[in-house]
PDB file of N, CA and C in Angstrom:
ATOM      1  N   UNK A   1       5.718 237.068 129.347  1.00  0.00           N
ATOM      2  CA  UNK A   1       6.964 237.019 128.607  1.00  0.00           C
ATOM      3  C   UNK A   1       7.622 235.642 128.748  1.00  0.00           C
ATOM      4  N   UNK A   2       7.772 234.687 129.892  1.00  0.00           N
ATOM      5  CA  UNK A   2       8.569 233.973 130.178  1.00  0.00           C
ATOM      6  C   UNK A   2       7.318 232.882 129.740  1.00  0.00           C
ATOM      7  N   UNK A   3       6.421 232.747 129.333  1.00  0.00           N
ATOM      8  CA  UNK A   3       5.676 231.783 128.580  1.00  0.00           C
ATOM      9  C   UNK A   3       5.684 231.871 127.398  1.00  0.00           C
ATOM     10  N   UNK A   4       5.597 232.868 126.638  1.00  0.00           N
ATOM     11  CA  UNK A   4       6.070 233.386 125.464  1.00  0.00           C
ATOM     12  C   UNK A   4       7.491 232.720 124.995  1.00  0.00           C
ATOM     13  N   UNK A   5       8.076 233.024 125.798  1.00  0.00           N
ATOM     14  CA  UNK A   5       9.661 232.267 125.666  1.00  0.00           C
ATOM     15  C   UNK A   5       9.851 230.437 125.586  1.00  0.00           C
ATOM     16  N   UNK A   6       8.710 230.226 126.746  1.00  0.00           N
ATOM     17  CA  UNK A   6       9.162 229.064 126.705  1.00  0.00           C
ATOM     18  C   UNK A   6       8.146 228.251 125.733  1.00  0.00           C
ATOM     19  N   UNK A   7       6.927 228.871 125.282  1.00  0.00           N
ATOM     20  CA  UNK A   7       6.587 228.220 123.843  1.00  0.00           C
ATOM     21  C   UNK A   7       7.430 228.625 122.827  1.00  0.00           C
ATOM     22  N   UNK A   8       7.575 229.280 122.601  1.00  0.00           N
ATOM     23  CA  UNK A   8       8.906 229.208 121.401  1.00  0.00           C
ATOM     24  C   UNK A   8       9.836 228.565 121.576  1.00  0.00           C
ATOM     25  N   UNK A   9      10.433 227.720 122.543  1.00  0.00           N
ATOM     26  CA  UNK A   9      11.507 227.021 122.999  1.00  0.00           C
ATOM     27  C   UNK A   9      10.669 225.016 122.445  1.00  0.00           C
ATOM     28  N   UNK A  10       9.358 225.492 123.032  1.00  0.00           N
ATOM     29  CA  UNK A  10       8.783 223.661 122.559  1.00  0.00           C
ATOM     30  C   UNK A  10       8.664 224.049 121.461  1.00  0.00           C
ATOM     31  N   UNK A  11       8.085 224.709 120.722  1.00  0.00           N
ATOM     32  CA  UNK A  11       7.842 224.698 119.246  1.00  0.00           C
ATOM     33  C   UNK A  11       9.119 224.341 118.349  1.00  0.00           C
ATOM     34  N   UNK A  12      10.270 225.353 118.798  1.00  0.00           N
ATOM     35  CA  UNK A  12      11.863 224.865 118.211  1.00  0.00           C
ATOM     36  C   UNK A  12      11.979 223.684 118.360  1.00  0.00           C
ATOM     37  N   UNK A  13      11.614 223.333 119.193  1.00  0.00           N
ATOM     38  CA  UNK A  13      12.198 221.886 119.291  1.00  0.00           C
ATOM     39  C   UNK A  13      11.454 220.666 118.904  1.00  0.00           C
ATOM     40  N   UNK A  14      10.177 221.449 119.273  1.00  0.00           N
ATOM     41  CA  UNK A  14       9.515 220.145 117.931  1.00  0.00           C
ATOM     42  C   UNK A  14       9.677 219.887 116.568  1.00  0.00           C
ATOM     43  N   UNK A  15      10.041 221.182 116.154  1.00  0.00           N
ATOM     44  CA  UNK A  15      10.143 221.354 114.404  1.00  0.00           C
ATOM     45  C   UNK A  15      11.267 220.934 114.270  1.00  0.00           C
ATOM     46  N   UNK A  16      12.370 220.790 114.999  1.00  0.00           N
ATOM     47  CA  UNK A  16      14.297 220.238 115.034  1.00  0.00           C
ATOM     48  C   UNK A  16      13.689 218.611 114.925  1.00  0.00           C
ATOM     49  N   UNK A  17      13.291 218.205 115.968  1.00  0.00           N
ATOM     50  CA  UNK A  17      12.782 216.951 116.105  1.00  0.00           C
ATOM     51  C   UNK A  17      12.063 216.383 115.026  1.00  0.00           C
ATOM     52  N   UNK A  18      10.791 216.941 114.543  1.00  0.00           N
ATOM     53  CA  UNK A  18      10.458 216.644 113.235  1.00  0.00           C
ATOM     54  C   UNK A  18      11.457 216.320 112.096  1.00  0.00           C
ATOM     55  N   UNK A  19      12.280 217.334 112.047  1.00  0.00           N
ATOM     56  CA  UNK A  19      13.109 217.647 110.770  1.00  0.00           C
ATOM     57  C   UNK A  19      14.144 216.720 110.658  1.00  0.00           C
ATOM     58  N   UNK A  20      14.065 216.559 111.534  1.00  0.00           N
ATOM     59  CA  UNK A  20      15.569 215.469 112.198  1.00  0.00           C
ATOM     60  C   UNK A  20      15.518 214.144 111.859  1.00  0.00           C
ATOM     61  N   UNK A  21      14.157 213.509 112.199  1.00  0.00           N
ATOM     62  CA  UNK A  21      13.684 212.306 112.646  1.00  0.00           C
ATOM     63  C   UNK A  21      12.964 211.906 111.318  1.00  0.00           C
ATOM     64  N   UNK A  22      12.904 212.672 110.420  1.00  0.00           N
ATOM     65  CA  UNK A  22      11.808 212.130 109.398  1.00  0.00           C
ATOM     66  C   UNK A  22      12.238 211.460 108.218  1.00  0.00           C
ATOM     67  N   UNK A  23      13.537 210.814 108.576  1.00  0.00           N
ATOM     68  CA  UNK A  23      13.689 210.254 107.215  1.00  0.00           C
ATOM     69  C   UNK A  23      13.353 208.785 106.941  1.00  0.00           C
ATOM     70  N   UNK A  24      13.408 208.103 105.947  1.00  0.00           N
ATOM     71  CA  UNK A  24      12.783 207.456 105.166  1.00  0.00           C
ATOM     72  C   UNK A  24      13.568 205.682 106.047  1.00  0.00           C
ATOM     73  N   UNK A  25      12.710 204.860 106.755  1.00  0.00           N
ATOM     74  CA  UNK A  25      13.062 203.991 107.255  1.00  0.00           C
ATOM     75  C   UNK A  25      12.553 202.740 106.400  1.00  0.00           C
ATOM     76  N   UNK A  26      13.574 201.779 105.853  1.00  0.00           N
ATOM     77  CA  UNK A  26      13.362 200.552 105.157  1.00  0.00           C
ATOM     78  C   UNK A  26      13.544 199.496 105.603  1.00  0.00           C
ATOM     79  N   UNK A  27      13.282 198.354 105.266  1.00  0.00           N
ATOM     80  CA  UNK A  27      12.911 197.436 105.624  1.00  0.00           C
ATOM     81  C   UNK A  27      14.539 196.343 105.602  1.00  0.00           C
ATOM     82  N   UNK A  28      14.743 195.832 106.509  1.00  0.00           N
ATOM     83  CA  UNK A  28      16.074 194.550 106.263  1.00  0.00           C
ATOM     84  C   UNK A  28      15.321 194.063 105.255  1.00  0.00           C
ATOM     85  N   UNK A  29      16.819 193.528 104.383  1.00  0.00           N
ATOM     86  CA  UNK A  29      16.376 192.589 103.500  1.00  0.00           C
ATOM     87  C   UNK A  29      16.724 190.947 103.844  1.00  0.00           C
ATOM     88  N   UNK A  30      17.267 190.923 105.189  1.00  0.00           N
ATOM     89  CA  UNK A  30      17.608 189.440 105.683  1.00  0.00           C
ATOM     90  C   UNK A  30      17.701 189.002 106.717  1.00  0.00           C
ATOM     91  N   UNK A  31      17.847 188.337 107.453  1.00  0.00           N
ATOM     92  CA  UNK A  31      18.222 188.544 109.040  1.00  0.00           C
ATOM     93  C   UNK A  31      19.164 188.560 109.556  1.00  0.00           C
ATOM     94  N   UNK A  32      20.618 187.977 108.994  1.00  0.00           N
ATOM     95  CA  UNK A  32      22.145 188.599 109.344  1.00  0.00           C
ATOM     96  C   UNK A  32      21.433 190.232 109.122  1.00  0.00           C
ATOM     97  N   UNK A  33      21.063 191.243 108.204  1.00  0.00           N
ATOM     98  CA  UNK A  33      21.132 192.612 108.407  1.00  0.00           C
ATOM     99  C   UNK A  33      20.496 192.625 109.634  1.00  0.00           C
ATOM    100  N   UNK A  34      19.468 191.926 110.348  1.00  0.00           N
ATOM    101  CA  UNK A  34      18.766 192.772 110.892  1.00  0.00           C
ATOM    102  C   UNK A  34      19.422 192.419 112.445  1.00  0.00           C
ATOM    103  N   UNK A  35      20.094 191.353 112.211  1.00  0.00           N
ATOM    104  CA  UNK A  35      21.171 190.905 113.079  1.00  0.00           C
ATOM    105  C   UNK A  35      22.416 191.676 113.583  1.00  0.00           C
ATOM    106  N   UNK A  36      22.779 192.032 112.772  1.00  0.00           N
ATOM    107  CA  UNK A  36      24.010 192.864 112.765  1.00  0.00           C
ATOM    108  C   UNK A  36      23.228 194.948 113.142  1.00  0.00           C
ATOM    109  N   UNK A  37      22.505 194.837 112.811  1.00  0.00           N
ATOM    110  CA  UNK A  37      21.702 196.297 113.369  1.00  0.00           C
ATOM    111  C   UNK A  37      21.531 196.138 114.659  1.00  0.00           C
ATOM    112  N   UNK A  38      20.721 194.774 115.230  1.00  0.00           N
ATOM    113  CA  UNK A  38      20.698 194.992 116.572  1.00  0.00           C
ATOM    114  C   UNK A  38      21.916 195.183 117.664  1.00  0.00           C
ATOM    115  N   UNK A  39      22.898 194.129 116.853  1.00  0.00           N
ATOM    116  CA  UNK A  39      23.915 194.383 117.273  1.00  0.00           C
ATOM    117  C   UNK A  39      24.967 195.484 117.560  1.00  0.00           C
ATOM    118  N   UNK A  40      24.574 196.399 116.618  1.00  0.00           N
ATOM    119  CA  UNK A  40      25.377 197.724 116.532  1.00  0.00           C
ATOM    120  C   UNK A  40      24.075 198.670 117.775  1.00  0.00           C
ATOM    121  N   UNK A  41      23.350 198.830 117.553  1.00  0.00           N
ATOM    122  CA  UNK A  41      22.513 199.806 118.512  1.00  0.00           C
ATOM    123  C   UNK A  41      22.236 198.996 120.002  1.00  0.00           C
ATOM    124  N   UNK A  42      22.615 197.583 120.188  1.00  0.00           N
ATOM    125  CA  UNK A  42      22.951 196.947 121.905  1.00  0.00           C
ATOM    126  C   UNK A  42      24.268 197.583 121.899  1.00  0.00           C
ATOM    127  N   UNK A  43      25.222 197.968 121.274  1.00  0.00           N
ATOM    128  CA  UNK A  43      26.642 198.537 121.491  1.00  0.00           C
ATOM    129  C   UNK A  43      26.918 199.663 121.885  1.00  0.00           C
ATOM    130  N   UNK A  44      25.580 200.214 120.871  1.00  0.00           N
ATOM    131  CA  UNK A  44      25.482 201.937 121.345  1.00  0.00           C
ATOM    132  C   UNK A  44      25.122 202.221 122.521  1.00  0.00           C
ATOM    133  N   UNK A  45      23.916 201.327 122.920  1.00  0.00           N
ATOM    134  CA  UNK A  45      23.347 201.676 124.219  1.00  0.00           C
ATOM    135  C   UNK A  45      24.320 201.431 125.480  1.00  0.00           C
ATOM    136  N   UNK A  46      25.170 200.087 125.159  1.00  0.00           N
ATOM    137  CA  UNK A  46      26.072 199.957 126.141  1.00  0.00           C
ATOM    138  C   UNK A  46      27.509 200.965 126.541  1.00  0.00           C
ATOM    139  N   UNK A  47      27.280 201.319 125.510  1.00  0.00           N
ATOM    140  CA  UNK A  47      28.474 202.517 125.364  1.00  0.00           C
ATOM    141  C   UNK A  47      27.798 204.114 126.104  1.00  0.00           C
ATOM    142  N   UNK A  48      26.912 204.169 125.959  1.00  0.00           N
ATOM    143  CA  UNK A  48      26.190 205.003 126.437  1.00  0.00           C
ATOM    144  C   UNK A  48      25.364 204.632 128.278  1.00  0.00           C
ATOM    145  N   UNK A  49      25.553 203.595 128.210  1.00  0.00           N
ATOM    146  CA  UNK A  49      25.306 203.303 129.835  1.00  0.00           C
ATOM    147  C   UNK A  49      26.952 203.742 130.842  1.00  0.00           C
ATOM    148  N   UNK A  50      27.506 202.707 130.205  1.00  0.00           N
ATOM    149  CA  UNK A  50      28.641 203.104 130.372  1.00  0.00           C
ATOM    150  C   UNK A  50      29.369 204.443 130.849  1.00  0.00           C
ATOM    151  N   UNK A  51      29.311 204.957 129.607  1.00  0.00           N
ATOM    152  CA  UNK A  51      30.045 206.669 129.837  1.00  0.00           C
ATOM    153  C   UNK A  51      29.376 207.211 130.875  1.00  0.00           C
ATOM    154  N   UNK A  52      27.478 207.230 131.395  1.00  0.00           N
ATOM    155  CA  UNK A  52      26.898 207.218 132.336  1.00  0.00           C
ATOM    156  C   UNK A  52      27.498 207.156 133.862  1.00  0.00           C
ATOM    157  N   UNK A  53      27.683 205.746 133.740  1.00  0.00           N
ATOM    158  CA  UNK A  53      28.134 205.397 134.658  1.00  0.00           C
ATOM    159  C   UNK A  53      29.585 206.028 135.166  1.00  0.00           C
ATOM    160  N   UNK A  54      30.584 206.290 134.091  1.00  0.00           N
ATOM    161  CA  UNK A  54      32.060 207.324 134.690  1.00  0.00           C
ATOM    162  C   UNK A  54      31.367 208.911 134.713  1.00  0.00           C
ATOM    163  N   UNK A  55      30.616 209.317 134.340  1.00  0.00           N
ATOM    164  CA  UNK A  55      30.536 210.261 134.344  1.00  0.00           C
ATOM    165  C   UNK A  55      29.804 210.572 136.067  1.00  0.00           C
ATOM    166  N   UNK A  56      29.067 210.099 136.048  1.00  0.00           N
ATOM    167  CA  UNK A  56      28.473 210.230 137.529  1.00  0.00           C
ATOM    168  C   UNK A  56      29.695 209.618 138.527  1.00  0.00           C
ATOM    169  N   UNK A  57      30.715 209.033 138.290  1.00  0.00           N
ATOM    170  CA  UNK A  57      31.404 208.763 138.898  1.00  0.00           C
ATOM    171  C   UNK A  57      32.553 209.687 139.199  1.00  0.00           C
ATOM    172  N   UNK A  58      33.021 210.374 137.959  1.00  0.00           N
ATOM    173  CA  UNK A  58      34.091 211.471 138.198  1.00  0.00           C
ATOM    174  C   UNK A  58      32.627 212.778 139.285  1.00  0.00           C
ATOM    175  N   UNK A  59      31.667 212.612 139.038  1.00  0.00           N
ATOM    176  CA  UNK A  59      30.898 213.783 139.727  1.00  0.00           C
ATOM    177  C   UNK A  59      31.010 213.460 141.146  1.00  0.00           C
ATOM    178  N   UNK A  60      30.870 211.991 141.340  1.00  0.00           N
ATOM    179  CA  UNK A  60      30.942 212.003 143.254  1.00  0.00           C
ATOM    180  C   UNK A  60      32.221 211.833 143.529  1.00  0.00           C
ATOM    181  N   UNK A  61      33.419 211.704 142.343  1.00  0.00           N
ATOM    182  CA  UNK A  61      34.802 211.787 143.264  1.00  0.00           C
ATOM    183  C   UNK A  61      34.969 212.851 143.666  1.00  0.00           C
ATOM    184  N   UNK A  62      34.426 213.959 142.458  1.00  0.00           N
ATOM    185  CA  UNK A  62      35.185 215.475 142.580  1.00  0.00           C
ATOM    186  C   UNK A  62      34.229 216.313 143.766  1.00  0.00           C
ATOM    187  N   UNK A  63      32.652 215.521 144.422  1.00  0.00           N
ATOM    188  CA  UNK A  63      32.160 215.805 145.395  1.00  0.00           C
ATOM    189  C   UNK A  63      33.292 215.364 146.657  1.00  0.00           C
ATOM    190  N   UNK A  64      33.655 214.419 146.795  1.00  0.00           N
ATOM    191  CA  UNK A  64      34.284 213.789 147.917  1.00  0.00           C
ATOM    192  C   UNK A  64      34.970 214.724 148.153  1.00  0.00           C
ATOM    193  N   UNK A  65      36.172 214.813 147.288  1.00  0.00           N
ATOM    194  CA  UNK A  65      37.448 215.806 147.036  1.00  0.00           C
ATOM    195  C   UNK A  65      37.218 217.194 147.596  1.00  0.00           C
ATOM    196  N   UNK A  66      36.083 218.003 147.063  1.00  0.00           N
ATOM    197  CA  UNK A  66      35.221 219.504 147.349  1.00  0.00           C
ATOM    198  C   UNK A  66      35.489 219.138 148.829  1.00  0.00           C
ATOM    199  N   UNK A  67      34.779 217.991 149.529  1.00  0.00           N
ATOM    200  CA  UNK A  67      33.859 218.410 150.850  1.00  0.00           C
ATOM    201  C   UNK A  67      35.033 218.312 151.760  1.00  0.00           C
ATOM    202  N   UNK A  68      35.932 217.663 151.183  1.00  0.00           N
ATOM    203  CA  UNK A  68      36.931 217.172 152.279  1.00  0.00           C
ATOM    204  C   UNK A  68      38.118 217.848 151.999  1.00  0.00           C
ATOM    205  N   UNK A  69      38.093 218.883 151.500  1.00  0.00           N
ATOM    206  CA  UNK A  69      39.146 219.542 151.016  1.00  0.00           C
ATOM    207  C   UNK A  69      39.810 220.770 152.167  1.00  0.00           C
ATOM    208  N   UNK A  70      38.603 221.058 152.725  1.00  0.00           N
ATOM    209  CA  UNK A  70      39.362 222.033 154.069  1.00  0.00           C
ATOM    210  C   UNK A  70      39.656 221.657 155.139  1.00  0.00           C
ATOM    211  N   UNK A  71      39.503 220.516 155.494  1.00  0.00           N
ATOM    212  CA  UNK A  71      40.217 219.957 156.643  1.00  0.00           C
ATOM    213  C   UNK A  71      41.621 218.642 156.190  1.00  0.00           C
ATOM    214  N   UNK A  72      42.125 219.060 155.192  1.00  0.00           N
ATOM    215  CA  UNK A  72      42.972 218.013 154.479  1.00  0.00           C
ATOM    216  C   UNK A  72      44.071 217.740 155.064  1.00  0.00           C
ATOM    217  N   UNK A  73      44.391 218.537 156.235  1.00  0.00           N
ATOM    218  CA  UNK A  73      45.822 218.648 156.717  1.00  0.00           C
ATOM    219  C   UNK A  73      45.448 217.343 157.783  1.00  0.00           C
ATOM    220  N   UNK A  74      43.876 217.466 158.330  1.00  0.00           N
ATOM    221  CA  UNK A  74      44.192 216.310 159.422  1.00  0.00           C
ATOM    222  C   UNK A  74      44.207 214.699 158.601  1.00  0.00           C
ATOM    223  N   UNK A  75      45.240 214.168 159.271  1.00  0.00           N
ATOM    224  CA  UNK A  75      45.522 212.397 158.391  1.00  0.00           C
ATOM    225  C   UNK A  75      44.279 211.529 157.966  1.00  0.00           C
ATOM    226  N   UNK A  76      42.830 211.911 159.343  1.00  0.00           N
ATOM    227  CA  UNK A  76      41.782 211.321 159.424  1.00  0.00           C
ATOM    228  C   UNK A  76      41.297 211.420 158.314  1.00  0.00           C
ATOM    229  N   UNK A  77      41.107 212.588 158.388  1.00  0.00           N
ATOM    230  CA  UNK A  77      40.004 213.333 156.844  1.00  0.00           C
ATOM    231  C   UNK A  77      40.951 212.640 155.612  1.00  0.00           C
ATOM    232  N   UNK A  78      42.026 212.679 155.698  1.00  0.00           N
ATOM    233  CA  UNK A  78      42.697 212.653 154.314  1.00  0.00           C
ATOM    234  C   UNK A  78      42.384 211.164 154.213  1.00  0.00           C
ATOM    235  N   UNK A  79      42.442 210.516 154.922  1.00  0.00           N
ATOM    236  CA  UNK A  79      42.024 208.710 154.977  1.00  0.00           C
ATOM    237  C   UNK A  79      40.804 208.654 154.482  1.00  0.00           C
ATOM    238  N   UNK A  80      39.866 208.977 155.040  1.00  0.00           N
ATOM    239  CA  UNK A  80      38.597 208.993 154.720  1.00  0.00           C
ATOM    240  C   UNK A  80      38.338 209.633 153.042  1.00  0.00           C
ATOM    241  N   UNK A  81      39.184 210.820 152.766  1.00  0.00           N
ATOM    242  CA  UNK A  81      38.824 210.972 151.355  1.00  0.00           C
ATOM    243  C   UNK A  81      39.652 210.165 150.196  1.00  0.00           C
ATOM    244  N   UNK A  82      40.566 209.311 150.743  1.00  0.00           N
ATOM    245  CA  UNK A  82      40.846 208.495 149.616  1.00  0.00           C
ATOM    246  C   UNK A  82      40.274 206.932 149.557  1.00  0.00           C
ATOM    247  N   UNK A  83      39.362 206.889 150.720  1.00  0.00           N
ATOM    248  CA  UNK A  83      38.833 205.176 150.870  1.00  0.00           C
ATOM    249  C   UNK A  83      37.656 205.576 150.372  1.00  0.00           C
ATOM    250  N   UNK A  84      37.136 207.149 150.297  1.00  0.00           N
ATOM    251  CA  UNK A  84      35.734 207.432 149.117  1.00  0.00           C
ATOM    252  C   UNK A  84      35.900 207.312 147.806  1.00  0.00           C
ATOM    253  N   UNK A  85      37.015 208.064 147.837  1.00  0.00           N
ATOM    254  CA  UNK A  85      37.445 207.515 146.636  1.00  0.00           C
ATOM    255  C   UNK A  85      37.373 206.446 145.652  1.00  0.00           C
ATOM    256  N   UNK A  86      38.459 205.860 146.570  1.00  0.00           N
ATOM    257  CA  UNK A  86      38.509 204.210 146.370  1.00  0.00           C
ATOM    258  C   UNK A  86      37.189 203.900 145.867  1.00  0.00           C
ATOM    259  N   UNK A  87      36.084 203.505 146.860  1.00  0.00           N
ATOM    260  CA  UNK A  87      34.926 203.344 146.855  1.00  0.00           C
ATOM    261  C   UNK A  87      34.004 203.659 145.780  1.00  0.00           C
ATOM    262  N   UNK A  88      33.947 204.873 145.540  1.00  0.00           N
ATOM    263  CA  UNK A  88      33.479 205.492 143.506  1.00  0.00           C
ATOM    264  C   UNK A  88      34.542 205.014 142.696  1.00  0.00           C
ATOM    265  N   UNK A  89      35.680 204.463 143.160  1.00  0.00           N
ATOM    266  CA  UNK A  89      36.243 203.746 141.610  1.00  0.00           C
ATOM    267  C   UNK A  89      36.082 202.729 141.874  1.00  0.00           C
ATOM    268  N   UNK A  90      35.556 202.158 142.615  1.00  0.00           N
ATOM    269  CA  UNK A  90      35.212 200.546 143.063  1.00  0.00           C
ATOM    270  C   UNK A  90      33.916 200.356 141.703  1.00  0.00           C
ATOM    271  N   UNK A  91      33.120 201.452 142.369  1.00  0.00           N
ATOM    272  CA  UNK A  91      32.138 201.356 142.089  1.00  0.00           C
ATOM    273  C   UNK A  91      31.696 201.424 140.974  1.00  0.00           C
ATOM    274  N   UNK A  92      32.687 202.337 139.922  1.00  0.00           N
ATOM    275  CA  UNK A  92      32.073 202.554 138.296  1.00  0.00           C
ATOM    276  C   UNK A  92      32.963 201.419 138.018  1.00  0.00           C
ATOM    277  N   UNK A  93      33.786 200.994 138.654  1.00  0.00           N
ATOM    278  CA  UNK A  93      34.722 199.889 137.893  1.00  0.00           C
ATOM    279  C   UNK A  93      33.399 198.862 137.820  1.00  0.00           C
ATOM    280  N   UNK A  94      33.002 198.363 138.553  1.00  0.00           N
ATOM    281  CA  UNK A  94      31.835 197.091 138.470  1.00  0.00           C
ATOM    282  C   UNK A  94      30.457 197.717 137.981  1.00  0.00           C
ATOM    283  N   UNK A  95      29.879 198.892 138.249  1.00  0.00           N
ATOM    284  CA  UNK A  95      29.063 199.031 136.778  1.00  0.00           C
ATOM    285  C   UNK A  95      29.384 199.019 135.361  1.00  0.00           C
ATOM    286  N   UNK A  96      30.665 199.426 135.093  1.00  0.00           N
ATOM    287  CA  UNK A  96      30.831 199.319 133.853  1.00  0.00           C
ATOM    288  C   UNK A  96      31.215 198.012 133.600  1.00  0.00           C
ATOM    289  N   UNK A  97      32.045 197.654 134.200  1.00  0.00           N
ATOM    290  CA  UNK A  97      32.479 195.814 133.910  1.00  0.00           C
ATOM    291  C   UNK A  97      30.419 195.230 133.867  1.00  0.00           C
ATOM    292  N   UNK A  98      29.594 195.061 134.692  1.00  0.00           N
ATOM    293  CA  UNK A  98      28.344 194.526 134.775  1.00  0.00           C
ATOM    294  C   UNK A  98      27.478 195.273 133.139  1.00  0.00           C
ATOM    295  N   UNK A  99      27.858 195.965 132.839  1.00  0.00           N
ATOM    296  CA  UNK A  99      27.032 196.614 131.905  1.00  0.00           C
ATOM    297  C   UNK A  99      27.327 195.540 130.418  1.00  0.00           C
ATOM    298  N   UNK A 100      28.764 195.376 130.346  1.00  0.00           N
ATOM    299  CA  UNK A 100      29.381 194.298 129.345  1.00  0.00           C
ATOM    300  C   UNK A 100      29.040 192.949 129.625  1.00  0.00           C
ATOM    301  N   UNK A 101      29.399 192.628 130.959  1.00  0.00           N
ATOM    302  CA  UNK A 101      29.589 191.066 131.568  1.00  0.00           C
ATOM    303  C   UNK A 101      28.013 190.821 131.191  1.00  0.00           C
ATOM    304  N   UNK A 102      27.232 191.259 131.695  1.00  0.00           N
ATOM    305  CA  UNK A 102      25.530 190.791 131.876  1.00  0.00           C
ATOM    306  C   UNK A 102      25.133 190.314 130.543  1.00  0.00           C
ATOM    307  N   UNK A 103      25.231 191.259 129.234  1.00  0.00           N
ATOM    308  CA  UNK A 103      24.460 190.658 128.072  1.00  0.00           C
ATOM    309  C   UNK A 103      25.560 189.495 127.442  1.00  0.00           C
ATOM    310  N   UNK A 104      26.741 189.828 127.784  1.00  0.00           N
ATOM    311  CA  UNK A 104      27.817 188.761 127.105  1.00  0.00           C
ATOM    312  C   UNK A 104      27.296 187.186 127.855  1.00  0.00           C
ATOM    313  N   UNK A 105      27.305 187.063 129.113  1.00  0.00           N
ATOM    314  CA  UNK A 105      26.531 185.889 129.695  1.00  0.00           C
ATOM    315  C   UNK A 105      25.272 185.005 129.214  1.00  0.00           C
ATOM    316  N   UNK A 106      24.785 186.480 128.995  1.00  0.00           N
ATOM    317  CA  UNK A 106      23.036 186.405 128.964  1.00  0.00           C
ATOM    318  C   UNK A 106      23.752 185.316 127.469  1.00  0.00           C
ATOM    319  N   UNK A 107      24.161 185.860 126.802  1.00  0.00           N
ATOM    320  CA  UNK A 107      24.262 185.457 125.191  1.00  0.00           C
ATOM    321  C   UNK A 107      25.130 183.340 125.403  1.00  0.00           C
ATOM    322  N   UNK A 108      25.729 183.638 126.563  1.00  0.00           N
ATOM    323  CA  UNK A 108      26.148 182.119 126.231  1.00  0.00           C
ATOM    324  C   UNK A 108      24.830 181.252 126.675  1.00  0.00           C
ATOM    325  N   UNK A 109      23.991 182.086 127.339  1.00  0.00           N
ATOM    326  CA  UNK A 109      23.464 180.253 127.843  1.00  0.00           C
ATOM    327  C   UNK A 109      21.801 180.186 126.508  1.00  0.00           C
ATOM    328  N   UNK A 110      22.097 180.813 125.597  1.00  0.00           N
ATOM    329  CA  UNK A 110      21.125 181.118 124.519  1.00  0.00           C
ATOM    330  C   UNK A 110      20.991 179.941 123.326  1.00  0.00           C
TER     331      UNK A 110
END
């Protein structure tokens, strides 16, 4: 049964995928277009690294927060869970700043 299930699950999803993916791809007609395409899908991807990057970041604040949450009354613990804190917003702050900064660089010395 539970193979049964889960071929019908690849098959759906190959035929979505097929159906999805099959349309008709043409050719630039210049290189500003094909310029300006790359440009829009390096944006996407960066936008999509990005959100990555906060998203795994709200996941290990709201871990910190969980673990340290029953001993909150002592000052120690409570220190310690806001310098983790700190620390995951340190931290998506400079992946996401590095995700922009890196290709913008890359592009001046070109």
């Amino acid at each position: 049964m539970k193979r049964k299930i889960t071929k019908c699950l690849v098959s759906a999803y190959t035929v979505s995928l097929v159906f999805l993916n099959s349309g008709v791809v043409r050719a630039a007609s210049d290189a500003g277009e094909v310029q300006s395409k790359l440009n829009t899908g390096l944006t996407s991807i960066k936008v999509v690294i990005t959100s990555v990057i906060a998203i795994v970041g709200i996941i290990a604040a709201a871990k910190i927060v969980i673990s340290k949450l029953p001993s909150l009354d002592d000052p120690n613990m409570k220190n310690e869970m806001w310098r983790g804190i700190g620390m995951v917003a340190a931290a998506v702050a400079a992946g996401g700043a590095l995700t922009w900064l890196i290709p913008w660089v890359y592009g001046l010395f070109q």
